[in-house]
C-alpha atoms as a PDB file:
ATOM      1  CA  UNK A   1      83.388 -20.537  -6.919  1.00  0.00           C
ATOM      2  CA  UNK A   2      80.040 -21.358  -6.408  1.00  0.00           C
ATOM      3  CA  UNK A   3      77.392 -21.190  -9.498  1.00  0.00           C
ATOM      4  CA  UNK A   4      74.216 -19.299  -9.343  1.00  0.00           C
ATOM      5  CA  UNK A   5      71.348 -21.220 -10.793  1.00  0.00           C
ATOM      6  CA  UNK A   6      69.514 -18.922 -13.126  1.00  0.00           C
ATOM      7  CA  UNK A   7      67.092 -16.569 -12.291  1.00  0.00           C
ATOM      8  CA  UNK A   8      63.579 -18.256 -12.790  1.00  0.00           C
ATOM      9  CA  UNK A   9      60.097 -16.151 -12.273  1.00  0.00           C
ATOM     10  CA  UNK A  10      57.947 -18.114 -10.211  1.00  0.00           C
ATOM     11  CA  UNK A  11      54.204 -19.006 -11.196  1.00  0.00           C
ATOM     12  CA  UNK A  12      51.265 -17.668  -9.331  1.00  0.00           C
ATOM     13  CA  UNK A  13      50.492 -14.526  -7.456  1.00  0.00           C
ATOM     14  CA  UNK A  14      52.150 -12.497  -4.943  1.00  0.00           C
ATOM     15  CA  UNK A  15      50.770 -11.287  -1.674  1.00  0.00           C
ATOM     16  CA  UNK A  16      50.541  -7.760  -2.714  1.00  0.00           C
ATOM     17  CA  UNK A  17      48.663  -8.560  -5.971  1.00  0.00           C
ATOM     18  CA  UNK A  18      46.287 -11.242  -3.761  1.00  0.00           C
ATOM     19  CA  UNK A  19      45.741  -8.642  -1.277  1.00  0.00           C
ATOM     20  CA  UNK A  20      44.671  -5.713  -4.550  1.00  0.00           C
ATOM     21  CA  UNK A  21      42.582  -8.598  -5.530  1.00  0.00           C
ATOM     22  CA  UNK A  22      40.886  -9.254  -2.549  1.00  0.00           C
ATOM     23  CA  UNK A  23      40.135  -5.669  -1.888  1.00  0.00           C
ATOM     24  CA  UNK A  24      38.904  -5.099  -5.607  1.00  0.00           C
ATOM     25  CA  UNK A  25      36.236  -8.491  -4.991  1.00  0.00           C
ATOM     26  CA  UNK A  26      35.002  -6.720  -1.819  1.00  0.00           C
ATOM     27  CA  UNK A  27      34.456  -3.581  -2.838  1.00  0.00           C
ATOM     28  CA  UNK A  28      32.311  -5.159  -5.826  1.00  0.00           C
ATOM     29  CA  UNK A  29      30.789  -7.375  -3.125  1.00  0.00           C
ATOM     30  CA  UNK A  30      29.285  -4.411  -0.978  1.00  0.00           C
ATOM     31  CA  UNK A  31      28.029  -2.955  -4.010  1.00  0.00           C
ATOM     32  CA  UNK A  32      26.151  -5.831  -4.453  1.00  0.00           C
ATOM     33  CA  UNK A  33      24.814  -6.497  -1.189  1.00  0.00           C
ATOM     34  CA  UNK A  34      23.385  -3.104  -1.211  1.00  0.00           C
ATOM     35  CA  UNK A  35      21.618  -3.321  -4.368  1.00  0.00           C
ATOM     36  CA  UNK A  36      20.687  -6.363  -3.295  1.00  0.00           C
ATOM     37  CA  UNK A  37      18.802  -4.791   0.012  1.00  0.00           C
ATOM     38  CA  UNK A  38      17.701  -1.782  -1.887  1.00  0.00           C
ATOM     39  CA  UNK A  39      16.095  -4.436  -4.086  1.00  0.00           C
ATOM     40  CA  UNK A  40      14.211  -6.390  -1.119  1.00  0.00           C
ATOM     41  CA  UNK A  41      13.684  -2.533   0.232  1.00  0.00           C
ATOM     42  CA  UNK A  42      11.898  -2.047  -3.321  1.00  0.00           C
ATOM     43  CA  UNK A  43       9.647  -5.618  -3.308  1.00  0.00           C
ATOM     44  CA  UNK A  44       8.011  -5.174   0.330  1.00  0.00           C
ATOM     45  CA  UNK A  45       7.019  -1.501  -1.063  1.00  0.00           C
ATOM     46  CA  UNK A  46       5.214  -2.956  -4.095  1.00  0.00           C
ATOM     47  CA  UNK A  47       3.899  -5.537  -2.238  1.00  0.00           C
ATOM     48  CA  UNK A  48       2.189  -3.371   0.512  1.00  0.00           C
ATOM     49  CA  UNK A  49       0.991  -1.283  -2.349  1.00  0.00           C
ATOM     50  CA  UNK A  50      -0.779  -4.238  -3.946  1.00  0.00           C
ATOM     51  CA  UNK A  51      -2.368  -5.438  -1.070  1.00  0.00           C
ATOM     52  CA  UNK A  52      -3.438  -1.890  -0.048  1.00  0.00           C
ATOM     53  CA  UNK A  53      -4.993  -1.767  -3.173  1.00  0.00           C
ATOM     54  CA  UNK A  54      -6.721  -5.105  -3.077  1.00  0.00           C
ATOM     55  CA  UNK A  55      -8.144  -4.273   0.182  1.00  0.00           C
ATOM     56  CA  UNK A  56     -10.175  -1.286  -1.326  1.00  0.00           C
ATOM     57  CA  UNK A  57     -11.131  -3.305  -4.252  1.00  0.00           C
ATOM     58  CA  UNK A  58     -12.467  -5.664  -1.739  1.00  0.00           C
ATOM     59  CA  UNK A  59     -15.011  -3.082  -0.069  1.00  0.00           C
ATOM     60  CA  UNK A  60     -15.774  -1.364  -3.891  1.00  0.00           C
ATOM     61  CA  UNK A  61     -17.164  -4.903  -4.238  1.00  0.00           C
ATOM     62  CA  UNK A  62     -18.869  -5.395  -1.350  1.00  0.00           C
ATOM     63  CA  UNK A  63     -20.013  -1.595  -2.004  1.00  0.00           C
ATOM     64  CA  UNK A  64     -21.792  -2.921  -5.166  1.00  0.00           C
ATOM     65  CA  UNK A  65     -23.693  -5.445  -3.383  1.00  0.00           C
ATOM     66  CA  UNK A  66     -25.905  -2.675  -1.421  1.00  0.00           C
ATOM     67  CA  UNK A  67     -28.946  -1.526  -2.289  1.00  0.00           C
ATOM     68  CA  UNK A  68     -28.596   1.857  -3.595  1.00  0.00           C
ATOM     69  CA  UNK A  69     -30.703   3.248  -0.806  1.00  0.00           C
ATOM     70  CA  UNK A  70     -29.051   1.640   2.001  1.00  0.00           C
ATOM     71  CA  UNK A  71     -28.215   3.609   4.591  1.00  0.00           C
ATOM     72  CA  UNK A  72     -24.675   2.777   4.968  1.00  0.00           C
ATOM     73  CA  UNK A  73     -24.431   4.689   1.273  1.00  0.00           C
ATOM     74  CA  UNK A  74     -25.431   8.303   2.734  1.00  0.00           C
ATOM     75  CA  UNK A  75     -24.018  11.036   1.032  1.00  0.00           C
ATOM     76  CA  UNK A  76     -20.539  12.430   3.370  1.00  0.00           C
ATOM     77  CA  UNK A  77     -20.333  15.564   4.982  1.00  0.00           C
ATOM     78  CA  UNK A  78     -18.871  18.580   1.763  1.00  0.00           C
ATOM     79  CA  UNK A  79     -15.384  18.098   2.858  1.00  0.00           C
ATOM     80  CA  UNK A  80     -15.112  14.617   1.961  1.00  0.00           C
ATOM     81  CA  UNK A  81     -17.629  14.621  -0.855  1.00  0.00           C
ATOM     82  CA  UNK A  82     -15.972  18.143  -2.509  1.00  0.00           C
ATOM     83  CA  UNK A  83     -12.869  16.443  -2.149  1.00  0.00           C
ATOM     84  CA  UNK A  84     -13.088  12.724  -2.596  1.00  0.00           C
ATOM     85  CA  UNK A  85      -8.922  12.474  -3.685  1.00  0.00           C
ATOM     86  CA  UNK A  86      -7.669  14.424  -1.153  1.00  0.00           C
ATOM     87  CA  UNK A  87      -5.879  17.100  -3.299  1.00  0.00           C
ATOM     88  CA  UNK A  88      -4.752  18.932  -0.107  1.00  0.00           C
ATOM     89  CA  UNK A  89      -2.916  15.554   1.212  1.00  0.00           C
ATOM     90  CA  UNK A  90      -5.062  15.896   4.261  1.00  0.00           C
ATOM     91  CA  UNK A  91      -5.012  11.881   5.071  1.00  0.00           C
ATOM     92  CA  UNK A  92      -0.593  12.181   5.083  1.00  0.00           C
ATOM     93  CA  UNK A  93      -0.616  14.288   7.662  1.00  0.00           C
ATOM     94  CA  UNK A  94      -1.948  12.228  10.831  1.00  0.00           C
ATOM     95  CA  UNK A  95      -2.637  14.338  14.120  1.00  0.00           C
ATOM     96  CA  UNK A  96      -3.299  17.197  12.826  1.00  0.00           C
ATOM     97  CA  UNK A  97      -6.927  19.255  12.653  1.00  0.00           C
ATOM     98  CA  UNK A  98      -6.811  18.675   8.802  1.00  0.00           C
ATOM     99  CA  UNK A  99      -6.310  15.301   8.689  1.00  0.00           C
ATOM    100  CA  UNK A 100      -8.785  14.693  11.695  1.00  0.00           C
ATOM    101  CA  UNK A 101     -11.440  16.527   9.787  1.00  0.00           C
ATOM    102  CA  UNK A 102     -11.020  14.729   6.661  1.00  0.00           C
ATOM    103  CA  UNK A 103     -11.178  11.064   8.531  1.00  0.00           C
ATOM    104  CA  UNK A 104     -14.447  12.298  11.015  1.00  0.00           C
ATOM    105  CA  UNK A 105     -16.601  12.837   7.357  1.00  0.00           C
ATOM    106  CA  UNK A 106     -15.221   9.648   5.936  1.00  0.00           C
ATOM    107  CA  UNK A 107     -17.762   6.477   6.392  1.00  0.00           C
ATOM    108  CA  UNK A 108     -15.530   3.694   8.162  1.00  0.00           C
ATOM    109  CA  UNK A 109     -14.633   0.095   8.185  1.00  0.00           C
ATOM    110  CA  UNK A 110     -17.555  -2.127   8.083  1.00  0.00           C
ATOM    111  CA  UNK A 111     -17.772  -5.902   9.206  1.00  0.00           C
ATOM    112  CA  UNK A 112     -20.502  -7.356   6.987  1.00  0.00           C
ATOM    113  CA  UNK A 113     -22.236  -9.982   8.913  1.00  0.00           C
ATOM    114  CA  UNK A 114     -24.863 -11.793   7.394  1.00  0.00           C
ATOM    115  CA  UNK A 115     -27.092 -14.094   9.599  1.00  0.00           C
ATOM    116  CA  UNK A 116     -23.601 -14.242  11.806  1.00  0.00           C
ATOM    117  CA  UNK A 117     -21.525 -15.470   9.225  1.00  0.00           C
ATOM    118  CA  UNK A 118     -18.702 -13.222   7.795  1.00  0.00           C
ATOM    119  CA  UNK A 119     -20.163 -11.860   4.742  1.00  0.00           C
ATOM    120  CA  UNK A 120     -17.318 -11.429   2.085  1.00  0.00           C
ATOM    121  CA  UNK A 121     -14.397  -9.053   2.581  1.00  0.00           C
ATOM    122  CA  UNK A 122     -11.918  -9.403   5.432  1.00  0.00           C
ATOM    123  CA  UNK A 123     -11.865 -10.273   8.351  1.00  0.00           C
ATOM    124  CA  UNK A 124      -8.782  -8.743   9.525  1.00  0.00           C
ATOM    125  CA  UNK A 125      -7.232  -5.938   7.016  1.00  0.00           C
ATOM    126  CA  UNK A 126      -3.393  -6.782   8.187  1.00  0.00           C
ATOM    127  CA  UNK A 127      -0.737  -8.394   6.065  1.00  0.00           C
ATOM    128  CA  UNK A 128       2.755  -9.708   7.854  1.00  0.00           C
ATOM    129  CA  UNK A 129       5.840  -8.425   6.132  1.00  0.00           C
ATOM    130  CA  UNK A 130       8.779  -9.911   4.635  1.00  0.00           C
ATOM    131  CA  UNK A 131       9.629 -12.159   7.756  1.00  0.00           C
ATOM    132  CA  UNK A 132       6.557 -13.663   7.942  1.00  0.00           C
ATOM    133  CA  UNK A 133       6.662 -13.681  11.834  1.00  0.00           C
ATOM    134  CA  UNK A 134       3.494 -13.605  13.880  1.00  0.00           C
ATOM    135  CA  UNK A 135       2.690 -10.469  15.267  1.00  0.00           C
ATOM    136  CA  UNK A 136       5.793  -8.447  13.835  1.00  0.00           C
ATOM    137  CA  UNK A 137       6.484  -6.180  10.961  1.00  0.00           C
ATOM    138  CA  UNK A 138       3.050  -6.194  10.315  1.00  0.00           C
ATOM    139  CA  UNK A 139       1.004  -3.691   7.858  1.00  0.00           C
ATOM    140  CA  UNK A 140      -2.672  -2.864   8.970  1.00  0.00           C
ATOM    141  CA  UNK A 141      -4.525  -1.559   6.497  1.00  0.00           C
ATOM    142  CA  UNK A 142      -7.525   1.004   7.522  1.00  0.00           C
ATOM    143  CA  UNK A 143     -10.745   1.231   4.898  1.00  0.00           C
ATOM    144  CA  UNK A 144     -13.113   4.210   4.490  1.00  0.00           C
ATOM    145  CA  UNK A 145     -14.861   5.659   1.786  1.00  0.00           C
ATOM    146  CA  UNK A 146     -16.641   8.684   0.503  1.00  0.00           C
ATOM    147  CA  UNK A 147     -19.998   8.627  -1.129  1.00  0.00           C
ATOM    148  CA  UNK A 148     -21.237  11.711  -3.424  1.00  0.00           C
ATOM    149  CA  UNK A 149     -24.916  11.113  -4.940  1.00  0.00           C
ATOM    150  CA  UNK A 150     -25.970  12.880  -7.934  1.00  0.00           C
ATOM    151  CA  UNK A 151     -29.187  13.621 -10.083  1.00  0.00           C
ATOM    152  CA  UNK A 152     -28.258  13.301 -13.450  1.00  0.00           C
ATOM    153  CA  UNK A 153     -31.302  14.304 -14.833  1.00  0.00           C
ATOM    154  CA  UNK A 154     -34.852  13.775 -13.835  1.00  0.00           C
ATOM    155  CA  UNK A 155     -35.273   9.949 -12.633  1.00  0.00           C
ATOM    156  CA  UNK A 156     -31.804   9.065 -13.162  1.00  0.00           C
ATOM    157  CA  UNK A 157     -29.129   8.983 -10.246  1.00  0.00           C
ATOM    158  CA  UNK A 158     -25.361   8.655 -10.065  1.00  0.00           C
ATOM    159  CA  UNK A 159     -23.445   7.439  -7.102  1.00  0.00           C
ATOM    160  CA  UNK A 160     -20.106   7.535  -6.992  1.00  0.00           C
ATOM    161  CA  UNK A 161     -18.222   5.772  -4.230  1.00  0.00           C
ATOM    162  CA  UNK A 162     -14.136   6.379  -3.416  1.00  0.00           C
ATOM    163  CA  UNK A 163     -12.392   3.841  -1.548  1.00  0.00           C
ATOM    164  CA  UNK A 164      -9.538   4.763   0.658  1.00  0.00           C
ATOM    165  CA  UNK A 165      -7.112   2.644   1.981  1.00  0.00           C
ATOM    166  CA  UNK A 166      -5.024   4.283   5.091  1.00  0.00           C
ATOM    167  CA  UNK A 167      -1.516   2.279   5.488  1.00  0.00           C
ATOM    168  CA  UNK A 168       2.206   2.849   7.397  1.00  0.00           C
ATOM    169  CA  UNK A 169       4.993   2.425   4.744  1.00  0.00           C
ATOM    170  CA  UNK A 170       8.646   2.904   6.048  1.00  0.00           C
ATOM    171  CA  UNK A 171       7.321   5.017   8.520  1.00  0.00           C
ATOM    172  CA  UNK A 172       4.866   7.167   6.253  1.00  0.00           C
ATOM    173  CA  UNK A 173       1.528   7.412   5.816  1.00  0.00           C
ATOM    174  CA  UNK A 174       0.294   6.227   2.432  1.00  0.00           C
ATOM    175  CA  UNK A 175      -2.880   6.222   0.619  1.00  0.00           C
ATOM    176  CA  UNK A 176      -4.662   4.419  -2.143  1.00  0.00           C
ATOM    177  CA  UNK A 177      -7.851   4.888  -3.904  1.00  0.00           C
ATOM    178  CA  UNK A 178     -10.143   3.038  -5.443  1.00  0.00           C
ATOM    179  CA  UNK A 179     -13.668   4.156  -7.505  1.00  0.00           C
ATOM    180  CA  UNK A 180     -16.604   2.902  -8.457  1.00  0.00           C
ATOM    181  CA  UNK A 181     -19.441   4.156 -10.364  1.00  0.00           C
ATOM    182  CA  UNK A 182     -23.271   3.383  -9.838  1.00  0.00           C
ATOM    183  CA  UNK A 183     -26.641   4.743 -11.812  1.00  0.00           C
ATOM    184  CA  UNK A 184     -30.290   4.306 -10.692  1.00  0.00           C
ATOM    185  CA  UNK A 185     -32.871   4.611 -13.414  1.00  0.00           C
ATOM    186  CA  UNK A 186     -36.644   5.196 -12.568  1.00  0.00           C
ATOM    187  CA  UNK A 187     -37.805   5.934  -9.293  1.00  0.00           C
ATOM    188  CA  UNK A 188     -37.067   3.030  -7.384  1.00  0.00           C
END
């Protein structure tokens, strides 16, 4: 009669269990990954956003370089100086009568040039994206601004001076804006 050796367990794991585990890693790994891309998603948002926003601080600074009689710092049109923030969301609406309005009374982008030399500012106002290749996934940035022009009281003036920066995010339209304040005293 032959003798049965004794029933041992074996150490380790069996296919079933590796299989469960390899499924349960996965799952957890996709979730991941798609944080992961909703995360980059997230950073190239904030980053157009800041540059947007540091192209209209560039022009508010050029802006307080003019004279405050220059002609480039004409009061706008009542649409754009009534409504210098856009409460009616004209400027996300592109192609339509609104929106076309609302950019026609808006001064536009301005190359300073002084004596032929680039005078401050940008040259270009374009930014490449997350891949960093030339002439793809790139954001252009478009710069106007509004001008209203006040008389405080008798010999003193306040200009104010809105910024708007026109941009393409994930297929959108988005818009920042920027103000800055100015005063004249005396009759100058």
């Amino acid at each position: 009669m032959l003798r049965r050796a004794p029933f041992r367990p074996r150490h380790g794991f069996t296919t079933i269990e590796s299989l469960i585990a390899s499924v349960v890693f996965l799952v957890g790994l996709a979730g991941l990954l798609g944080a992961l891309v909703q995360a980059r998603g997230a950073t190239g948002q904030a980053r157009r956003l800041m540059q947007a926003t540091d192209v209209a601080n560039d022009l508010a600074e050029q802006i307080q370089l003019w004279d405050f009689n220059d002609s480039r710092l004409a009061a706008n049109d009542a649409l754009c100086a009534d409504d210098p923030l856009d409460k009616g969301d004209k400027l996300l609406h592109p192609g339509t009568g609104d929106y076309n309005a609302y950019l026609a009374c808006m001064h536009g982008e301005l190359m300073l040039r002084l004596g032929g030399a680039q005078f401050g500012g940008l040259q270009r106002a374009a930014f490449k994206d997350e891949d960093k290749v030339e002439g793809r996934n790139e954001t252009v940035y478009q710069r106007y601004y509004i001008v209203r022009t006040q008389e405080v009281r008798e010999g003193v003036k306040r200009m104010q001076v809105w910024v708007k920066v026109l941009y393409m995010d994930a297929g959108e339209p988005r818009v920042v804006t920027t103000q800055t304040m100015r005063i004249q005293m005396g009759g100058v």
